[in-house]
Structures are given as structure tokens and as C-alpha cells.
N, C-alpha and C. Protein backbone atom coordinates (compact mmCIF):
# COMPACT_ATOMS: atom_id res chain seq x y z
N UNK A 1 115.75 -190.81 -150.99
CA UNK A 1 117.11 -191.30 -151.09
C UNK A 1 117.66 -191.55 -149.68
N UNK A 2 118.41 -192.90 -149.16
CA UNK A 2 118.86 -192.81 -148.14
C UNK A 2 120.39 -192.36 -148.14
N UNK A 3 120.96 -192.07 -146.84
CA UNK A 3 122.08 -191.66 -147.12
C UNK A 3 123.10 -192.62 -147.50
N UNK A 4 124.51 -192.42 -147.76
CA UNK A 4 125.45 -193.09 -147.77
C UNK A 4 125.76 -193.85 -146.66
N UNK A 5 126.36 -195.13 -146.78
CA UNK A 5 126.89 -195.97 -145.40
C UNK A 5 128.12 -196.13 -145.46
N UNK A 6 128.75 -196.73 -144.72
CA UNK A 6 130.20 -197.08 -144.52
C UNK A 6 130.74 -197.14 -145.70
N UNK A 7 129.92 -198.39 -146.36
CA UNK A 7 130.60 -199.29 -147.53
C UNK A 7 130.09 -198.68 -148.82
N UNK A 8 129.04 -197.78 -148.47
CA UNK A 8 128.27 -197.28 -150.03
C UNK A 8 128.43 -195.97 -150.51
N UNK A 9 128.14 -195.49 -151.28
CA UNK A 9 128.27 -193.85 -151.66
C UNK A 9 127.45 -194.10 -152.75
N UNK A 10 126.47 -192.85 -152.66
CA UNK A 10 125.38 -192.15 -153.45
C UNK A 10 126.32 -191.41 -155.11
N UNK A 11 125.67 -192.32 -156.27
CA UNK A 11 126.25 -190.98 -157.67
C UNK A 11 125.32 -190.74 -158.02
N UNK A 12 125.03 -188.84 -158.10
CA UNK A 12 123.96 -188.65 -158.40
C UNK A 12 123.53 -188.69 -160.16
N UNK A 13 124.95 -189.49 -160.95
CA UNK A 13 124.75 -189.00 -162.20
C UNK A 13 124.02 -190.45 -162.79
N UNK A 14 124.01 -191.51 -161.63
CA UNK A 14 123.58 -192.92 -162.59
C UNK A 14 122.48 -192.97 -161.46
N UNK A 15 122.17 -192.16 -160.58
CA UNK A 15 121.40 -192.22 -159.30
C UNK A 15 121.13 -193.60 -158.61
N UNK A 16 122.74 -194.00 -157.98
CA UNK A 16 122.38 -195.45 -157.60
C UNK A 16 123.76 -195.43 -156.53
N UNK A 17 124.06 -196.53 -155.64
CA UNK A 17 124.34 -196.50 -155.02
C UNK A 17 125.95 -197.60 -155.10
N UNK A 18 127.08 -196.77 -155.30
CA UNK A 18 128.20 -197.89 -155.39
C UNK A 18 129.12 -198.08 -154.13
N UNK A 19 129.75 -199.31 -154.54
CA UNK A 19 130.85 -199.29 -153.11
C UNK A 19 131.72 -198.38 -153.16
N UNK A 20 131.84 -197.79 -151.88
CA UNK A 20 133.24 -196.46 -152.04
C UNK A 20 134.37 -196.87 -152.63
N UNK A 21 134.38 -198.26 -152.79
CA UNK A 21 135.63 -198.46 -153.77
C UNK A 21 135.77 -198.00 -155.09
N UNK A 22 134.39 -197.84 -155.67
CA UNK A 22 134.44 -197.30 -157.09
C UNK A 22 134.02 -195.97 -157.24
N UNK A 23 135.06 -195.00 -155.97
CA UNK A 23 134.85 -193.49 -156.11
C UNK A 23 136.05 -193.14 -155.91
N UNK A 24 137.16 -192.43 -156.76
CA UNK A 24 138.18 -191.94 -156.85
C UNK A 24 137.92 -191.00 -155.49
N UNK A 25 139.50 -190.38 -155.15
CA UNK A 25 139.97 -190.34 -153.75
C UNK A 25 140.10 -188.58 -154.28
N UNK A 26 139.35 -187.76 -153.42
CA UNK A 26 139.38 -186.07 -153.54
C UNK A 26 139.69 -185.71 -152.34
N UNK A 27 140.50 -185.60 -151.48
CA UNK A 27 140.56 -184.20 -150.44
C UNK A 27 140.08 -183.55 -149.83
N UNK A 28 139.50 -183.13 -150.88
CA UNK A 28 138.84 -181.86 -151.05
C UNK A 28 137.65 -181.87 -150.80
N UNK A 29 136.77 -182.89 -150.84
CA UNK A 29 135.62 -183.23 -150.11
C UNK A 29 135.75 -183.76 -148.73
N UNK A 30 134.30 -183.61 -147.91
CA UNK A 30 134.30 -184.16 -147.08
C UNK A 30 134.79 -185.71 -146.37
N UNK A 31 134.32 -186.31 -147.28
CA UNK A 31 134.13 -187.65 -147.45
C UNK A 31 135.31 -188.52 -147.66
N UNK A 32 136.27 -187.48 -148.70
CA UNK A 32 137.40 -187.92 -148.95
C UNK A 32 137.42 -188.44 -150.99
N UNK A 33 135.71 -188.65 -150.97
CA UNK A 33 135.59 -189.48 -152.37
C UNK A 33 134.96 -188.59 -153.32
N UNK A 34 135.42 -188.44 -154.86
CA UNK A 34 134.56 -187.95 -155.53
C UNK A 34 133.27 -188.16 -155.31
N UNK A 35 132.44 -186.93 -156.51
CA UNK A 35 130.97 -186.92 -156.28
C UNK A 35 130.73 -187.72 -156.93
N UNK A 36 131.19 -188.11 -157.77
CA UNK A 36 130.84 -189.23 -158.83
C UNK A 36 131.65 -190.47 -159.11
N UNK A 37 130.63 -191.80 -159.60
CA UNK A 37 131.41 -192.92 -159.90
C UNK A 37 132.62 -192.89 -160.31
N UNK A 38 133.21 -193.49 -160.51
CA UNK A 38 134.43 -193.86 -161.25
C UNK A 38 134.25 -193.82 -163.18
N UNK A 39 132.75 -194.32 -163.17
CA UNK A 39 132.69 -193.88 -164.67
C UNK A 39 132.33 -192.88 -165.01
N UNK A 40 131.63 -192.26 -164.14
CA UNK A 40 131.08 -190.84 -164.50
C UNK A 40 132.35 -190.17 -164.96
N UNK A 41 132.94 -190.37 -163.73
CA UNK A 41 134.54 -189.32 -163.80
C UNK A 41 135.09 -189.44 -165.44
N UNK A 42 135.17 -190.75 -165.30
CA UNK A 42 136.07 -191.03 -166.92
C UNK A 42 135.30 -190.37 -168.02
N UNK A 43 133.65 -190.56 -167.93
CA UNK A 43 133.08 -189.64 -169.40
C UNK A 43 133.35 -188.16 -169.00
N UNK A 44 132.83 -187.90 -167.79
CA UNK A 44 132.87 -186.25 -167.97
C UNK A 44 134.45 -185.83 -167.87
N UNK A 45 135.38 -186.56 -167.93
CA UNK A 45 136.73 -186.07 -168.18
C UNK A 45 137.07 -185.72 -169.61
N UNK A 46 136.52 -187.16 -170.42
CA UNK A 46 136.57 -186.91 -172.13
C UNK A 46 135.64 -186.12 -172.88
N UNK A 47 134.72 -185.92 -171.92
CA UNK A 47 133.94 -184.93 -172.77
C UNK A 47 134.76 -183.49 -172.88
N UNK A 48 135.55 -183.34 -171.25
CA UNK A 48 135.87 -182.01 -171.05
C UNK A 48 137.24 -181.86 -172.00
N UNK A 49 137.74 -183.31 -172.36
CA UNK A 49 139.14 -183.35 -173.50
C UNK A 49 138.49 -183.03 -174.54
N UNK A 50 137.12 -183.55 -175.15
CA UNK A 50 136.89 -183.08 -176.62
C UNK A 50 136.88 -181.65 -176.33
N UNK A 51 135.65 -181.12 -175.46
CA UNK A 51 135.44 -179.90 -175.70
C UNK A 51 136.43 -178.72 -175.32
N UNK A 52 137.40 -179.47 -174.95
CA UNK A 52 138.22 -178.11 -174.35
C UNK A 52 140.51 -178.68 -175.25
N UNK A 53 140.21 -178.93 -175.81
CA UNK A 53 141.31 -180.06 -176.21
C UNK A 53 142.77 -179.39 -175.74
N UNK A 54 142.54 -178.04 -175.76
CA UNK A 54 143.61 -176.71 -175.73
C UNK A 54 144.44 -176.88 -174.00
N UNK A 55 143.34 -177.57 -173.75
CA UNK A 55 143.82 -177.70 -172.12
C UNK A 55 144.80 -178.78 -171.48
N UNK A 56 144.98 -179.55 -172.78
CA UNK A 56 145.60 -181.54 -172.58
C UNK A 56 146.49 -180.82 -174.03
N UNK A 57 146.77 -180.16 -174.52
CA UNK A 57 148.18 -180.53 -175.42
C UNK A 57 149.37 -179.79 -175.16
N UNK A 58 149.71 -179.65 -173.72
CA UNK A 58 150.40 -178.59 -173.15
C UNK A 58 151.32 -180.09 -172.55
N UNK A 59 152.87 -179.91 -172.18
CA UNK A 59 153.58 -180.65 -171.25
C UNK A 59 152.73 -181.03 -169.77
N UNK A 60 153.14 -182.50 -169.79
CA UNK A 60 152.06 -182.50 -168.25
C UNK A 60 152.27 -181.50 -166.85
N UNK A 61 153.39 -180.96 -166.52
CA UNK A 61 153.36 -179.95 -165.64
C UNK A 61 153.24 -178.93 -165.45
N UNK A 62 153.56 -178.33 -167.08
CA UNK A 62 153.00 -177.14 -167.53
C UNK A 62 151.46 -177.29 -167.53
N UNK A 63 151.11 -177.84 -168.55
CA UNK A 63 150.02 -178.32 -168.18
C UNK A 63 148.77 -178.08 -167.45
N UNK A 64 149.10 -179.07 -165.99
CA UNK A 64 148.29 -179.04 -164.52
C UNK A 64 148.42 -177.30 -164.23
N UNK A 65 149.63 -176.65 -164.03
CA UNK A 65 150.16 -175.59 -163.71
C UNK A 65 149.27 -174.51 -164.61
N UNK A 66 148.93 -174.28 -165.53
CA UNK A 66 148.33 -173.18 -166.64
C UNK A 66 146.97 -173.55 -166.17
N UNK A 67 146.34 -174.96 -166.07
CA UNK A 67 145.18 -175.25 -166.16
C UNK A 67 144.30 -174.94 -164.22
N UNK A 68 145.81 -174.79 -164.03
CA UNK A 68 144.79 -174.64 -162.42
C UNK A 68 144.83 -173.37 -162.32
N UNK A 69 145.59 -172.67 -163.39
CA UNK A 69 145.53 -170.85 -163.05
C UNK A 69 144.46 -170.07 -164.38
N UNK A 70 143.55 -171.28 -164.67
CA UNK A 70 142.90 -170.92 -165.95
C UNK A 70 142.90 -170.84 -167.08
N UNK A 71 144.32 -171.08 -167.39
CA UNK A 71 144.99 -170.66 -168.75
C UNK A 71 145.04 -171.80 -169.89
N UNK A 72 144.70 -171.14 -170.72
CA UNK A 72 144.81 -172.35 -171.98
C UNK A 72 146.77 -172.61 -172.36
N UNK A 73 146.97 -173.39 -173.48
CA UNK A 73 148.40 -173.45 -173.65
C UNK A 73 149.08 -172.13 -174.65
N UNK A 74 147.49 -171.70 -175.23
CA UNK A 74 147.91 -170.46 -176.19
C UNK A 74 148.27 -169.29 -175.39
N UNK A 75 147.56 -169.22 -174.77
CA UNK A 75 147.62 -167.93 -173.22
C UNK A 75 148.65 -167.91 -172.77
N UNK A 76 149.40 -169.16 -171.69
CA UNK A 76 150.15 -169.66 -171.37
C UNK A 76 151.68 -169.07 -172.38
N UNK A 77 151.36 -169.46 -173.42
CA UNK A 77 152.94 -169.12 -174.51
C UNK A 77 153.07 -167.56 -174.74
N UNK A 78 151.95 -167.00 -175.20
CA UNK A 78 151.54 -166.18 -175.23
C UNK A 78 151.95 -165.37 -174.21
N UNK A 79 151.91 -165.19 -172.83
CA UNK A 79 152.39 -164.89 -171.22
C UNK A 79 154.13 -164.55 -171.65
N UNK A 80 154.32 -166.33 -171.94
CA UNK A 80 156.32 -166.61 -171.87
C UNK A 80 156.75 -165.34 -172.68
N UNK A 81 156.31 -165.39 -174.16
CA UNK A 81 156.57 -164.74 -174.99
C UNK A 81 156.44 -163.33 -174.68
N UNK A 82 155.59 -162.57 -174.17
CA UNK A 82 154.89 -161.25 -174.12
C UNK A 82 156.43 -160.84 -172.74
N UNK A 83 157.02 -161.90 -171.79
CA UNK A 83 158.17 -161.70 -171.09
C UNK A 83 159.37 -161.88 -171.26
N UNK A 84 159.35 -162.31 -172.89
CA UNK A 84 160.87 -162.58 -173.25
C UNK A 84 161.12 -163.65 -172.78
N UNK A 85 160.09 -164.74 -171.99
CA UNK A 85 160.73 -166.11 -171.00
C UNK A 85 161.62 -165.30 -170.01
N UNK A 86 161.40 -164.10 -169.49
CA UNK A 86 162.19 -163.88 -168.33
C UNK A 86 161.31 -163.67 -167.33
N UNK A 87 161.56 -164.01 -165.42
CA UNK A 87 160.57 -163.17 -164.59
C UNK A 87 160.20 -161.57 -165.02
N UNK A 88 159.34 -161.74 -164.40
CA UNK A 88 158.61 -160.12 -165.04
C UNK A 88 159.41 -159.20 -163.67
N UNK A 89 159.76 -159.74 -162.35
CA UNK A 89 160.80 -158.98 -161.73
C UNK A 89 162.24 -158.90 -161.54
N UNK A 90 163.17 -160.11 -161.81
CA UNK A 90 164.49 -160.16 -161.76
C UNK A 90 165.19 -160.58 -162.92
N UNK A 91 164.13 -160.87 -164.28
CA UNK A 91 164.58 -160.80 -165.32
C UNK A 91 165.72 -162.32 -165.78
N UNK A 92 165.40 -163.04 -164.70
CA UNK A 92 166.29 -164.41 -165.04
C UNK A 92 165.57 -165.05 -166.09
N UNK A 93 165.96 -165.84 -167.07
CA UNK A 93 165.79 -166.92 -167.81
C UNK A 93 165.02 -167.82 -167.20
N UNK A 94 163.46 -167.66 -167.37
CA UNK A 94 162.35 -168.83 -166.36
C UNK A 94 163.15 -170.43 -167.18
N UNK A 95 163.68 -170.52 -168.24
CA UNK A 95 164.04 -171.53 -168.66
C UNK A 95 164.88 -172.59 -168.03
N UNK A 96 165.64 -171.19 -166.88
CA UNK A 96 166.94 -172.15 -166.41
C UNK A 96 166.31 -172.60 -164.87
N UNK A 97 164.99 -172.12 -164.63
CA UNK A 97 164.59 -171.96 -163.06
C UNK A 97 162.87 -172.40 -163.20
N UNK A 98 162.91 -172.94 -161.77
CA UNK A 98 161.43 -173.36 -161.00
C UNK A 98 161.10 -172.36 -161.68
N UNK A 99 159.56 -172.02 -162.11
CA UNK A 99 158.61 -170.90 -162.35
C UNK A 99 157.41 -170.94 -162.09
N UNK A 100 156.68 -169.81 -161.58
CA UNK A 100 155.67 -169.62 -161.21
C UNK A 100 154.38 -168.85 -161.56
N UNK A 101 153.20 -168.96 -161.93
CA UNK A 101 152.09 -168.36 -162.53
C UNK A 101 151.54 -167.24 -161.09
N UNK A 102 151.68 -166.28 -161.62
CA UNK A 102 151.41 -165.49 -160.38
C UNK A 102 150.16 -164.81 -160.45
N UNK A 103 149.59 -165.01 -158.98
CA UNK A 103 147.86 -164.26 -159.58
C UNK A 103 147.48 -163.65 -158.22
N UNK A 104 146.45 -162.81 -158.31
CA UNK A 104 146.27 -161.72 -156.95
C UNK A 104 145.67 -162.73 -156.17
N UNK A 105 145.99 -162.68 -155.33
CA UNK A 105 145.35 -164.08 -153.98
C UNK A 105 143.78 -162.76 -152.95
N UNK A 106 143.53 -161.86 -153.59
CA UNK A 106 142.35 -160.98 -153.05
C UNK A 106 141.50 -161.33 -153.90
N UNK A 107 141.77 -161.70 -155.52
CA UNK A 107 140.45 -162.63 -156.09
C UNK A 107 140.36 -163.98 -155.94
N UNK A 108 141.45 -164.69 -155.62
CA UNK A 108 141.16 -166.37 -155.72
C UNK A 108 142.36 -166.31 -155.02
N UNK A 109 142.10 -167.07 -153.92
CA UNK A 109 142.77 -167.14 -152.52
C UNK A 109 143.17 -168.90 -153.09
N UNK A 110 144.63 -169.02 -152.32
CA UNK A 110 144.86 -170.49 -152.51
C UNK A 110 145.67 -170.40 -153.67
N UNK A 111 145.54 -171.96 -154.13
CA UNK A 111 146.88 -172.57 -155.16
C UNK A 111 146.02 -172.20 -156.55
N UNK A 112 144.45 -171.86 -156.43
CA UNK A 112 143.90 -171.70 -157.96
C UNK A 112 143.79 -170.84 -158.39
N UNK A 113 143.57 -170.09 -159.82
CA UNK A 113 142.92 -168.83 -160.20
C UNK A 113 142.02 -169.45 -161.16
N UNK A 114 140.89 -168.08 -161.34
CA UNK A 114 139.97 -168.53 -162.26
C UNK A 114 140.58 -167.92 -163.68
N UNK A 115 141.82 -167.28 -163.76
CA UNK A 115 142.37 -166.49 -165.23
C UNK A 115 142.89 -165.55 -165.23
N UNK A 116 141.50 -164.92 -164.60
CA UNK A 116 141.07 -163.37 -164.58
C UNK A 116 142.25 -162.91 -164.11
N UNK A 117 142.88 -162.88 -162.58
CA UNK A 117 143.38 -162.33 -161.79
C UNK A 117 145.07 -163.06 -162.41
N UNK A 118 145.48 -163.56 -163.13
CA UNK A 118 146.90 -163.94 -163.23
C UNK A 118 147.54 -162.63 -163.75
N UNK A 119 148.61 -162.40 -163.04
CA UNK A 119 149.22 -160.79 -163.17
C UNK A 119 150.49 -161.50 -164.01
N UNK A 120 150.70 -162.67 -164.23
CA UNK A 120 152.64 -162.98 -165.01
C UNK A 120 153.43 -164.38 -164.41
N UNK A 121 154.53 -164.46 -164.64
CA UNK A 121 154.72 -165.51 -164.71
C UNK A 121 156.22 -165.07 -163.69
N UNK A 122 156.53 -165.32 -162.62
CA UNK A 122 158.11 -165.24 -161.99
C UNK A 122 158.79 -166.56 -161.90
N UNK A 123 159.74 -166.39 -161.40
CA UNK A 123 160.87 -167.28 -161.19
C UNK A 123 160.58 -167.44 -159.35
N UNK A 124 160.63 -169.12 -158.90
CA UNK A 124 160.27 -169.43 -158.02
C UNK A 124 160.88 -168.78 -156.74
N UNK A 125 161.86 -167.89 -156.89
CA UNK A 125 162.69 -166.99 -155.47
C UNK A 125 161.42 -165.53 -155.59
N UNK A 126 161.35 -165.06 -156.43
CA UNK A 126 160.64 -164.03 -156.46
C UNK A 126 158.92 -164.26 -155.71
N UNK A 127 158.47 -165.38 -156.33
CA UNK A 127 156.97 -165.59 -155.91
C UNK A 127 157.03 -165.89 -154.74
N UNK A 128 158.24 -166.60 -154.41
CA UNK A 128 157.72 -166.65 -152.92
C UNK A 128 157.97 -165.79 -152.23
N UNK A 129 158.85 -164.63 -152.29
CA UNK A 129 159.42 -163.29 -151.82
C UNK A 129 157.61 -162.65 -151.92
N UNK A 130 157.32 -162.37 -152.69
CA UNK A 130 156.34 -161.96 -152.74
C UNK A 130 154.86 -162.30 -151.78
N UNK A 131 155.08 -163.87 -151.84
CA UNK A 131 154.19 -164.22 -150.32
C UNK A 131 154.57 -164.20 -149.43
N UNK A 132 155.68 -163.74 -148.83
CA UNK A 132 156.26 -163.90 -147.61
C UNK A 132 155.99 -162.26 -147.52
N UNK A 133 155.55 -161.47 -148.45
CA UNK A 133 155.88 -159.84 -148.13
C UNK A 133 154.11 -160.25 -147.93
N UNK A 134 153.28 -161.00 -148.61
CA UNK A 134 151.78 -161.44 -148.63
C UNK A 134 150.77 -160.16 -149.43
N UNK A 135 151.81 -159.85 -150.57
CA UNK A 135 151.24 -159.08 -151.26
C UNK A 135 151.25 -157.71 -151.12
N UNK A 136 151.45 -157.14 -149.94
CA UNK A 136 151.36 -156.29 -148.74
C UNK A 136 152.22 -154.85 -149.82
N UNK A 137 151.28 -153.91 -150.32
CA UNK A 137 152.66 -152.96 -150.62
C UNK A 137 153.36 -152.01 -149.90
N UNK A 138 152.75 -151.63 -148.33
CA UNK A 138 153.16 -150.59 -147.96
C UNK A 138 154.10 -151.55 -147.05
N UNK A 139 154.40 -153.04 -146.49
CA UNK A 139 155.61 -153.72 -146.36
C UNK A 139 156.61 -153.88 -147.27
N UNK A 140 156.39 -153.95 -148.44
CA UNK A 140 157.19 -153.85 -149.34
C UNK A 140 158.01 -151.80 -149.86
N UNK A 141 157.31 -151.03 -149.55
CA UNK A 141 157.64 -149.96 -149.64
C UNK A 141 158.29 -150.09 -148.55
N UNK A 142 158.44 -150.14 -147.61
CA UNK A 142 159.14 -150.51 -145.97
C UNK A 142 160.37 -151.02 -146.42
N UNK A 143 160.34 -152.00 -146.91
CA UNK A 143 161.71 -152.65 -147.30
C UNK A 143 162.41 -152.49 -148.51
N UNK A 144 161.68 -152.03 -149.32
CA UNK A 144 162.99 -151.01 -149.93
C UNK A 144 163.32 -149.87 -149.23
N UNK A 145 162.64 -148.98 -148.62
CA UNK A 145 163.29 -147.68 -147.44
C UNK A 145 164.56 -148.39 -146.86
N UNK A 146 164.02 -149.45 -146.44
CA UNK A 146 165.33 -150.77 -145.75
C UNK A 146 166.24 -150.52 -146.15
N UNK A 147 166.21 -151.25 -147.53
CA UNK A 147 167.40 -151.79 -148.20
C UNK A 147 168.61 -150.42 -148.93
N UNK A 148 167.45 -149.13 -149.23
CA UNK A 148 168.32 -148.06 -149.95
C UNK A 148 168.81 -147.03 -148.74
N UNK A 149 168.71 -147.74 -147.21
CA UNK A 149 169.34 -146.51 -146.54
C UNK A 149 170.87 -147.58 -145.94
């Protein structure tokens, strides 16, 4: 196989060689371009809608949001419900406020979780209070000593 050129990119799923124009745009790679064609992408997307359907009948922001922290939409309600729809620390109405899927960043570092590690759901002042303390409990024991003297 030769490598990729300027104008070409390697898919290893039709094993042939297309113009980078017909490779959706990732980030997250080196390159900048998916690993795969443009059609690849589209089947292995619908395959992953048949087989996973629980993951696409959620609101689109809810949605992206449950699905990048692992969660199906049953899980997800399931979460709201199990909190009354309130943060699990200041007890506001997540209904009336930004909200956030909160998960230990010592198993899955970054904006993703794989499930496992999602501890609840806060209200967007709290989660970020919480990264700004960076999880940290004996800073956070510090600052309540703070706050109650």
C-alpha cells in the first residue's frame, strides 16, 4: 500500500484510495480526516442506528450529551428521575438551568465517559465549581474550613 498524498487518502474499508474531499473533517485525527470514506461513515452510522436505536431517540442535545457520557436515553431519565430533576448538590430545578452529566475525570479524562464512571447529573454553576476545585477533596475540605470560620 502506498501512502496517502496531498490530494488522496487511503479507506481501509473499500481498500482504495479517495480524494480527501470525500473524507469527513475529525480533529481528532492527525490528518484532520476521518478513517473512512464518506460512505463508509454513512453505513457504519446506520448500522450503529439499527443496532443501538436507544441512542438517536433522545432530544438532539440531550442526546449528543448522554451519548458522549455513555448513557442510553433510559439511563439518562432514569438519572433525572432517581434526582427528582434537581442537582444532586444545590438542589435547583436542572429544568430551569444549563446541566451537566458529571463523571470522575481519574477514569476518563476529558469531555467523554465510557458510563462506568458518571457519578449524576448537576446544574452548570456547580460542575464547574467542582473543576475549578479539580476534583481535589482535601481543597475542598479547605474551603469549607474557609467558608464556616
Amino acid at each position: 500500500m502506498t501512502k496517502n498524498t496531498a490530494d488522496k487518502k487511503f479507506c481501509p474499508k473499500c481498500d482504495k484510495f479517495h480524494l480527501r474531499s470525500n473524507f469527513y473533517k475529525n480533529k481528532a485525527l492527525s490528518d484532520g480526516l476521518s478513517g473512512y470514506c464518506k460512505d463508509h461513515m454513512k453505513a457504519m452510522n446506520k448500522a450503529l442506528k439499527e443496532s443501538k436505536p436507544e441512542y438517536f431517540s433522545m432530544t438532539n442535545s440531550i442526546q449528543k450529551r448522554a451519548r458522549r457520557f455513555g448513557l442510553t436515553q433510559e439511563q439518562f431519565e432514569k438519572m433525572m428521575q432517581d434526582q427528582n430533576g434537581k442537582c444532586l448538590l444545590c438542589d435547583v430545578n436542572l429544568n430551569n438551568v444549563q446541566f451537566n452529566i458529571d463523571h470522575d475525570h481519574k477514569c476518563c479524562e476529558g469531555r467523554y465517559s465510557c458510563g462506568k464512571c458518571v457519578r449524576g447529573i448537576l446544574c452548570g454553576m456547580c460542575n464547574r465549581g467542582l473543576g475549578h476545585f479539580k476534583d481535589n477533596i482535601q481543597t475542598l475540605e479547605k474551603a469549607i474550613k474557609y467558608l464556616t470560620n
